[in-house]
N, C-alpha and C. Protein backbone atom coordinates (compact mmCIF):
# COMPACT_ATOMS: atom_id res chain seq x y z
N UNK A 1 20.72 37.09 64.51
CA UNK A 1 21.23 38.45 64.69
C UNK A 1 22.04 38.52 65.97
N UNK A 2 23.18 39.40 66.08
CA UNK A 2 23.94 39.34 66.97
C UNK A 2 24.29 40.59 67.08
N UNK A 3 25.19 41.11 68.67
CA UNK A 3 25.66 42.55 68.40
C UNK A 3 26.80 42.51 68.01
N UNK A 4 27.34 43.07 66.87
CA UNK A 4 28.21 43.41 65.67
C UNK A 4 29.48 44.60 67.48
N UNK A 5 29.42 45.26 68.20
CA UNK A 5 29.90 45.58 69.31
C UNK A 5 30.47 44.27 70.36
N UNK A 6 30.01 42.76 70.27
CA UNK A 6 30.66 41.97 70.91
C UNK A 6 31.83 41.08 69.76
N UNK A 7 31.78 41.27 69.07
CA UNK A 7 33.10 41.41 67.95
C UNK A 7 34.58 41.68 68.49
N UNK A 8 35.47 41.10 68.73
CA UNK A 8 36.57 41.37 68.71
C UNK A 8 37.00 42.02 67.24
N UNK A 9 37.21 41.70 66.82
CA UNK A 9 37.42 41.75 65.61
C UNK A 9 36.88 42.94 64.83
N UNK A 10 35.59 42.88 65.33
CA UNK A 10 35.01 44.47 64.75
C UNK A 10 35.72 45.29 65.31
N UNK A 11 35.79 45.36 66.70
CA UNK A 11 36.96 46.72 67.44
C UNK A 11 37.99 46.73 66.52
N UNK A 12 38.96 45.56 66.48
CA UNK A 12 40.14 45.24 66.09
C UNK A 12 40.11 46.54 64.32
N UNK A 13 39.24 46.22 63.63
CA UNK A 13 39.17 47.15 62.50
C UNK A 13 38.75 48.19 62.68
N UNK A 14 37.94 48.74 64.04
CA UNK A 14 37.69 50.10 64.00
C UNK A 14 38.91 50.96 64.15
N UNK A 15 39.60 49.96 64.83
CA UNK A 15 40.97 50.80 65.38
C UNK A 15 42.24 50.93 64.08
N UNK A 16 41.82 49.73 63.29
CA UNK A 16 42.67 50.16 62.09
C UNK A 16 42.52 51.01 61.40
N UNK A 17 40.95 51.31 61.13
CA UNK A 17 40.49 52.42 60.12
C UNK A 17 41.12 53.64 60.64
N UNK A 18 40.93 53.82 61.64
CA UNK A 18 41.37 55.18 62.68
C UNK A 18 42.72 55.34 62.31
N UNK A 19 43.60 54.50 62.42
CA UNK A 19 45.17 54.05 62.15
C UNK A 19 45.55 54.79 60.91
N UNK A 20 44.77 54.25 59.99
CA UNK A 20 44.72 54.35 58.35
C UNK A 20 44.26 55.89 58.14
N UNK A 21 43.59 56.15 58.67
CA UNK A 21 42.96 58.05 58.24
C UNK A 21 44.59 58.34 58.96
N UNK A 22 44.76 58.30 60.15
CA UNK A 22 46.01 59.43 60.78
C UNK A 22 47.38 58.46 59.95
N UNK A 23 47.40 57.83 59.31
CA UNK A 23 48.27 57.51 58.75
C UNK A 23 48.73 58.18 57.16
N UNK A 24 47.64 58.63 56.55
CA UNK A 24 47.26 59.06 55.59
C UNK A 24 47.34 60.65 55.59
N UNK A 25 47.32 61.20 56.57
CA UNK A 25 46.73 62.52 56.25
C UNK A 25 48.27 63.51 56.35
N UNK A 26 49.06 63.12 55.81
CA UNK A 26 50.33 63.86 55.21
C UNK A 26 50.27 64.28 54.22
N UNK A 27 51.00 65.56 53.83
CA UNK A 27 50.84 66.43 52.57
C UNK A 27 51.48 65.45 51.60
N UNK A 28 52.17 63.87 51.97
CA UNK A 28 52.43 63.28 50.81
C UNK A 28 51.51 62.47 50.05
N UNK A 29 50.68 62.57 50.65
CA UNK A 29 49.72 61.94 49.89
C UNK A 29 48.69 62.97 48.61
N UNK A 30 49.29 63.68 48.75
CA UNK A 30 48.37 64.51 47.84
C UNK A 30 49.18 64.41 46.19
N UNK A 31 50.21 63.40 46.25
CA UNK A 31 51.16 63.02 44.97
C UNK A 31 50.01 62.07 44.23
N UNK A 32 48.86 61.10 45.35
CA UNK A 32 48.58 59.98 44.45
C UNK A 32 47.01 60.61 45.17
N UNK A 33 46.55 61.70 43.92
CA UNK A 33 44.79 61.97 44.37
C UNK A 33 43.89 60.61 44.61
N UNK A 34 43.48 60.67 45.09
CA UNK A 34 41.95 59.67 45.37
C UNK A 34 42.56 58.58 46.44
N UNK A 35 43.91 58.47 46.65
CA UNK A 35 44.26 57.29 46.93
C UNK A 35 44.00 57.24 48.58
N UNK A 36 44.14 58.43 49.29
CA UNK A 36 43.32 58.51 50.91
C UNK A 36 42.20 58.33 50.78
N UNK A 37 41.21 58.64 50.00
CA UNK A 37 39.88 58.49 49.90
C UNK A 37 39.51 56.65 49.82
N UNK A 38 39.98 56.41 49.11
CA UNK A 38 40.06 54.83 48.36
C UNK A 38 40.58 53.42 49.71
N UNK A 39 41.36 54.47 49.89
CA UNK A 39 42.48 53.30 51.33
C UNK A 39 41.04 53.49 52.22
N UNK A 40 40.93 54.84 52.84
CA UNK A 40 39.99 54.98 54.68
C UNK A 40 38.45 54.11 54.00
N UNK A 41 37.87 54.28 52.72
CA UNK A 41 36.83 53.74 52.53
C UNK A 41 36.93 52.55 52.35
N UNK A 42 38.18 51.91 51.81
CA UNK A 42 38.39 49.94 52.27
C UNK A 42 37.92 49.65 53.71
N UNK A 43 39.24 50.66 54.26
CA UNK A 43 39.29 50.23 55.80
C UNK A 43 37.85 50.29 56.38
N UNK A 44 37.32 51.53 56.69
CA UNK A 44 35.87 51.70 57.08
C UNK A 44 34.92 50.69 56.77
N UNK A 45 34.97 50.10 55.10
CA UNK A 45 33.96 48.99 54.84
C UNK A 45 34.08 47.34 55.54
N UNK A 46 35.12 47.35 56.36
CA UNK A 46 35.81 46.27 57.11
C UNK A 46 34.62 45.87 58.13
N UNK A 47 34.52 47.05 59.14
CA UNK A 47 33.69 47.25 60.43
C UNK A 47 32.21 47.30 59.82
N UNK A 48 32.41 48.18 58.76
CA UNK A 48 30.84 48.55 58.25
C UNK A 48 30.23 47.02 57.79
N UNK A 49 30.83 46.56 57.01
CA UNK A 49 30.23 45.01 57.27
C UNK A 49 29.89 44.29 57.88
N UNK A 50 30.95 44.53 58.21
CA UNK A 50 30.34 43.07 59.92
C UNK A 50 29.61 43.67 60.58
N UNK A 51 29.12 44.91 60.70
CA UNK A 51 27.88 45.44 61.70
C UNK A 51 26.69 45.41 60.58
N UNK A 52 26.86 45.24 59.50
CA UNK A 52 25.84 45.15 58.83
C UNK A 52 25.26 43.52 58.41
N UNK A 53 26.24 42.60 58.50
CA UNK A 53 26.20 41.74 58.79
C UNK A 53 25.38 40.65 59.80
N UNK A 54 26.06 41.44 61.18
CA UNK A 54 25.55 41.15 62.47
C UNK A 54 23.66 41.11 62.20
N UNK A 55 23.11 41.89 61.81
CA UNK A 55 22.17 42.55 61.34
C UNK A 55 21.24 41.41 60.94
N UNK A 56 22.12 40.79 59.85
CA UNK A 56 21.11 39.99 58.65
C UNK A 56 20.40 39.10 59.74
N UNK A 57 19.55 38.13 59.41
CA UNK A 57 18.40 37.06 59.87
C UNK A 57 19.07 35.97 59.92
N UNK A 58 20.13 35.75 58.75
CA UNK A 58 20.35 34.26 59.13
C UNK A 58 21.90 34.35 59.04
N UNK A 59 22.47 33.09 59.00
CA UNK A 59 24.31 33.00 59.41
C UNK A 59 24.42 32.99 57.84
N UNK A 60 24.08 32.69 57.00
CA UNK A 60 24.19 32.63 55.85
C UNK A 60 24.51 33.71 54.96
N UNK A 61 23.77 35.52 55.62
CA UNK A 61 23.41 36.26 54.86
C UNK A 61 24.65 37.19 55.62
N UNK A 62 24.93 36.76 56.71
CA UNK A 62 26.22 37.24 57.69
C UNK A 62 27.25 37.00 57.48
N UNK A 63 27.57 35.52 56.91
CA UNK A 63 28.56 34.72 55.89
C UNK A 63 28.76 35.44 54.66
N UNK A 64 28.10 36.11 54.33
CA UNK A 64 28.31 36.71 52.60
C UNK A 64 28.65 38.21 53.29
N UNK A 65 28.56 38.72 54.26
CA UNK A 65 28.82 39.76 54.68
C UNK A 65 30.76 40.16 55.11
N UNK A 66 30.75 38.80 55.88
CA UNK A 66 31.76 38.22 56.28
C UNK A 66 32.71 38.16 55.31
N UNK A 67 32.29 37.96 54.16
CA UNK A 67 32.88 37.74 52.99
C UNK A 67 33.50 39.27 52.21
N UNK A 68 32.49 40.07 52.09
CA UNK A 68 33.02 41.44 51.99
C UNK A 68 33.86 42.19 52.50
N UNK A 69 33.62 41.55 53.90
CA UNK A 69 34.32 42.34 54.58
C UNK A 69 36.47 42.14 54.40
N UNK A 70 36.29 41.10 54.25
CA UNK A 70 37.70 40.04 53.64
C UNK A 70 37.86 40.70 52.30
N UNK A 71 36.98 40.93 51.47
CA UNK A 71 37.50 41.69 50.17
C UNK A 71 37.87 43.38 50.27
N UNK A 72 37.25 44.10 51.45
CA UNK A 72 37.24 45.06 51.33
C UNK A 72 38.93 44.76 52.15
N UNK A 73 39.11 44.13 52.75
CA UNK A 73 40.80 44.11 53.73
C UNK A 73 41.64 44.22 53.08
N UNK A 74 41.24 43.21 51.48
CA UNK A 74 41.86 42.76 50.72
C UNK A 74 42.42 44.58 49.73
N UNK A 75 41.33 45.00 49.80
CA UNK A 75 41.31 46.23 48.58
C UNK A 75 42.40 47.41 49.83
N UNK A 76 42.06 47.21 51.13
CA UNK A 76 43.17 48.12 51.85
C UNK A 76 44.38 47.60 51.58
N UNK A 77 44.78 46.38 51.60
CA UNK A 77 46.10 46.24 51.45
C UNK A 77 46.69 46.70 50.31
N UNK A 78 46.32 46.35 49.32
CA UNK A 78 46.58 47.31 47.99
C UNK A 78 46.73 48.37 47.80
N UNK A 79 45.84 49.66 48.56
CA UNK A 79 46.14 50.40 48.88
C UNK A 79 47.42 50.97 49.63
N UNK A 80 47.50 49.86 50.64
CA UNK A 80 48.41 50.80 51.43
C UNK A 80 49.84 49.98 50.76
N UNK A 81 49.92 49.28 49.92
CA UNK A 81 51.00 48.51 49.42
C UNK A 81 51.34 49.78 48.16
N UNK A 82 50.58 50.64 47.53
CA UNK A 82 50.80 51.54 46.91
C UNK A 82 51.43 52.93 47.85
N UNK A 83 50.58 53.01 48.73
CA UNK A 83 51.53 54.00 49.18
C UNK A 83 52.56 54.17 49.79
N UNK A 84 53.17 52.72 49.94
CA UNK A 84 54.09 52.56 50.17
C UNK A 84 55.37 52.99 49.40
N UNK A 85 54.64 52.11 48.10
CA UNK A 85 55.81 52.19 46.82
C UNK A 85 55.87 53.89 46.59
N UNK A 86 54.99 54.22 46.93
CA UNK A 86 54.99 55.89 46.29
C UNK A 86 55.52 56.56 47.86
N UNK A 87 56.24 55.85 48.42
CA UNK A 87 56.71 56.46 49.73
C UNK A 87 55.85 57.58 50.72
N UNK A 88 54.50 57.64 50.25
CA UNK A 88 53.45 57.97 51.24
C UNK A 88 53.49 57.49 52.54
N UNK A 89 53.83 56.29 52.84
CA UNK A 89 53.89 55.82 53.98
C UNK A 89 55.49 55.41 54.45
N UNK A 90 55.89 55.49 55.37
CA UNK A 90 57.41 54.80 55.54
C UNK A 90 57.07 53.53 55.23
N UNK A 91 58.33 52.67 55.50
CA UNK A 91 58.28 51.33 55.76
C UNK A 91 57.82 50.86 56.98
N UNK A 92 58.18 51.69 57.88
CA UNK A 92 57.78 51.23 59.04
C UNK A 92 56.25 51.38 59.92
N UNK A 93 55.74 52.45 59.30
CA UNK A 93 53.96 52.39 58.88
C UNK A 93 53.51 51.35 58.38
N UNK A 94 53.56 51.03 57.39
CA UNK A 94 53.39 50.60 55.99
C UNK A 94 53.74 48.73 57.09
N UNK A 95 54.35 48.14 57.22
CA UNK A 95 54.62 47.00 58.17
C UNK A 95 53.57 47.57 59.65
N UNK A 96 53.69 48.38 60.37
CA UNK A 96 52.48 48.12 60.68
C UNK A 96 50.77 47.91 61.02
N UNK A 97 50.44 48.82 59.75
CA UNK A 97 49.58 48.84 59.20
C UNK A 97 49.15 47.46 58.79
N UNK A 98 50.22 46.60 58.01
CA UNK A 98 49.96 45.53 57.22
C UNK A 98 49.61 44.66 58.45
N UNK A 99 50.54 44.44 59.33
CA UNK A 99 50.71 43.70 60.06
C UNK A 99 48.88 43.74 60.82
N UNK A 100 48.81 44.65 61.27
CA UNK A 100 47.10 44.89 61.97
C UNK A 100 46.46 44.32 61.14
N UNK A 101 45.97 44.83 59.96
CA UNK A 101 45.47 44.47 58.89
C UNK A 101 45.55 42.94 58.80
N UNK A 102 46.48 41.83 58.57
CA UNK A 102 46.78 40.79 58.84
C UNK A 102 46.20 40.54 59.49
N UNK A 103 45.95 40.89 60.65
CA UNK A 103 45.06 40.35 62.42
C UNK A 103 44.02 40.32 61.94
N UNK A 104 43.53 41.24 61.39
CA UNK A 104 42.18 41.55 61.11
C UNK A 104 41.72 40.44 60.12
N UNK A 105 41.96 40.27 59.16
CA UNK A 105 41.91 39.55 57.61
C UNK A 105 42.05 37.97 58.64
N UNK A 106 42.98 37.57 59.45
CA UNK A 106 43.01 36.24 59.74
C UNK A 106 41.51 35.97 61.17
N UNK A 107 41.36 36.76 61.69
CA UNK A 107 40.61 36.70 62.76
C UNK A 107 38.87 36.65 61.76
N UNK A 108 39.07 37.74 60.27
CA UNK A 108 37.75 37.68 59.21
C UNK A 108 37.72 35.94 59.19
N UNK A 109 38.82 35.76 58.36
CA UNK A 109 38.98 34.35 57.97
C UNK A 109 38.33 32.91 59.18
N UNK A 110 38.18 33.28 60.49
CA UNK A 110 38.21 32.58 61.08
C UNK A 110 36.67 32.01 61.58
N UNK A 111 36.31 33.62 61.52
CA UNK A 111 34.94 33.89 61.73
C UNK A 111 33.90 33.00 60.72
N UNK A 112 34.51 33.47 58.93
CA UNK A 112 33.86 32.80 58.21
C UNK A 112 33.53 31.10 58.16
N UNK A 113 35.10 30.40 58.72
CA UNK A 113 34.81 29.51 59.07
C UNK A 113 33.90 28.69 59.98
N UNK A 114 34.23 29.48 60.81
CA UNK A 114 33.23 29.05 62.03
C UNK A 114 31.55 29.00 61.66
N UNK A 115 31.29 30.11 60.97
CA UNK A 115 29.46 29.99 60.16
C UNK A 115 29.52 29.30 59.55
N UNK A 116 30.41 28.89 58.18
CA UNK A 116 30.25 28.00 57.32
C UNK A 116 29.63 26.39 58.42
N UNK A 117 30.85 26.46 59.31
CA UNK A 117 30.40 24.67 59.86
C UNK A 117 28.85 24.90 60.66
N UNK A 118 28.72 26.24 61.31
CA UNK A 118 27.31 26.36 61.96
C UNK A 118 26.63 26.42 60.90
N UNK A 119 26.05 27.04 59.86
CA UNK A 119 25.56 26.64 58.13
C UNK A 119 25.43 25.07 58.02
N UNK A 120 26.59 24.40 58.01
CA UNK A 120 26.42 22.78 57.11
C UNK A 120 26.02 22.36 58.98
N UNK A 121 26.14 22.41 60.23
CA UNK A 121 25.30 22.14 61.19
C UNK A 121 24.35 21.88 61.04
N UNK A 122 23.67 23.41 60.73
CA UNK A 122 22.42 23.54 60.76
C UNK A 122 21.72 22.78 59.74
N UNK A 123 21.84 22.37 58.69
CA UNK A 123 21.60 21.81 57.63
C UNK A 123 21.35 20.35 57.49
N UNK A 124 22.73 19.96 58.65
CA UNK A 124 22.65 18.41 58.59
C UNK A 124 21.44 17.92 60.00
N UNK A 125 21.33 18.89 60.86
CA UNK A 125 20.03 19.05 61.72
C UNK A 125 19.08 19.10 60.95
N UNK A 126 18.54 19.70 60.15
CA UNK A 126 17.49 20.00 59.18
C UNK A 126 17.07 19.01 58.50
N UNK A 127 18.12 18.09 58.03
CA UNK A 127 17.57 16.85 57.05
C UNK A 127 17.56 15.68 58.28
N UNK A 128 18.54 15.53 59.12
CA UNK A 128 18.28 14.57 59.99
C UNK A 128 16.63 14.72 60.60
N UNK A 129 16.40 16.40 60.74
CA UNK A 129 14.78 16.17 61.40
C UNK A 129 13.78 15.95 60.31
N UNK A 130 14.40 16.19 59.18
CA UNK A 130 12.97 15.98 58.12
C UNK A 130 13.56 14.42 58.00
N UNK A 131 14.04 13.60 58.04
CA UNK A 131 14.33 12.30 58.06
C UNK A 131 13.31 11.27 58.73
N UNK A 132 13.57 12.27 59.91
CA UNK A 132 12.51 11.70 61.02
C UNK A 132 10.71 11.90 60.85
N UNK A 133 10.85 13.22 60.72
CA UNK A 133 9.54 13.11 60.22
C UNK A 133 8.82 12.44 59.25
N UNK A 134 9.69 11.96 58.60
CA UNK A 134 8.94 11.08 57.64
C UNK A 134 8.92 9.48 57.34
């Protein structure tokens, strides 16, 4: 368990979600119903993961967290790639939105890596000591 607050990365998405609500909240968006609702609850599930994550017992159960959290980035971009096309957002929102988002999604990506090798670490510690013990 770790604090989900020493996260770069967690900041990094709180500040997008924030981005994403005041980005959203133009009377043009009321052309594509549900679709503010749908975008801020991707974004939000970004941070909400990884603090829920942080949480779990083992790197494993933080890794699958880690993992959500990359799908939920995944489901904002879509989002905001729609409101683009539906000119909800300028272009020039819309690029930097993506662009953050990007930071975020590559810095997810990096994280996951990093548990995966602490995971097969830990693992190859594990059989090397039951090796020994026996």
């Amino acid at each position: 368990m770790q604090d989900f607050k020493k996260l770069r990365v967690w900041h990094l998405a709180q500040e997008l979600s924030l981005e994403v609500i005041d980005a959203l909240s133009g009377p043009a968006i009321r052309r594509v119903p549900g679709l503010r609702n749908q975008a801020v609850r991707a974004a939000n599930s970004v941070a909400a993961n990884l603090a829920e994550g942080c949480g779990r017992p083992s790197r494993a159960e933080f890794l699958r967290f880690v993992g959500i959290a990359i799908g939920s980035a995944n489901e904002l971009e879509a989002h905001l790639g729609l409101a683009s096309r539906t000119s909800i957002l300028s272009a020039e929102i819309h690029a930097t939105l993506k662009q953050r988002l990007y930071l975020v999604r590559r810095m997810l990506i990096s994280l996951m890596r990093a548990l995966e090798e602490q995971i097969a670490t830990d693992e190859n510690q594990t059989r090397q000591d039951t090796d020994r013990a026996s």
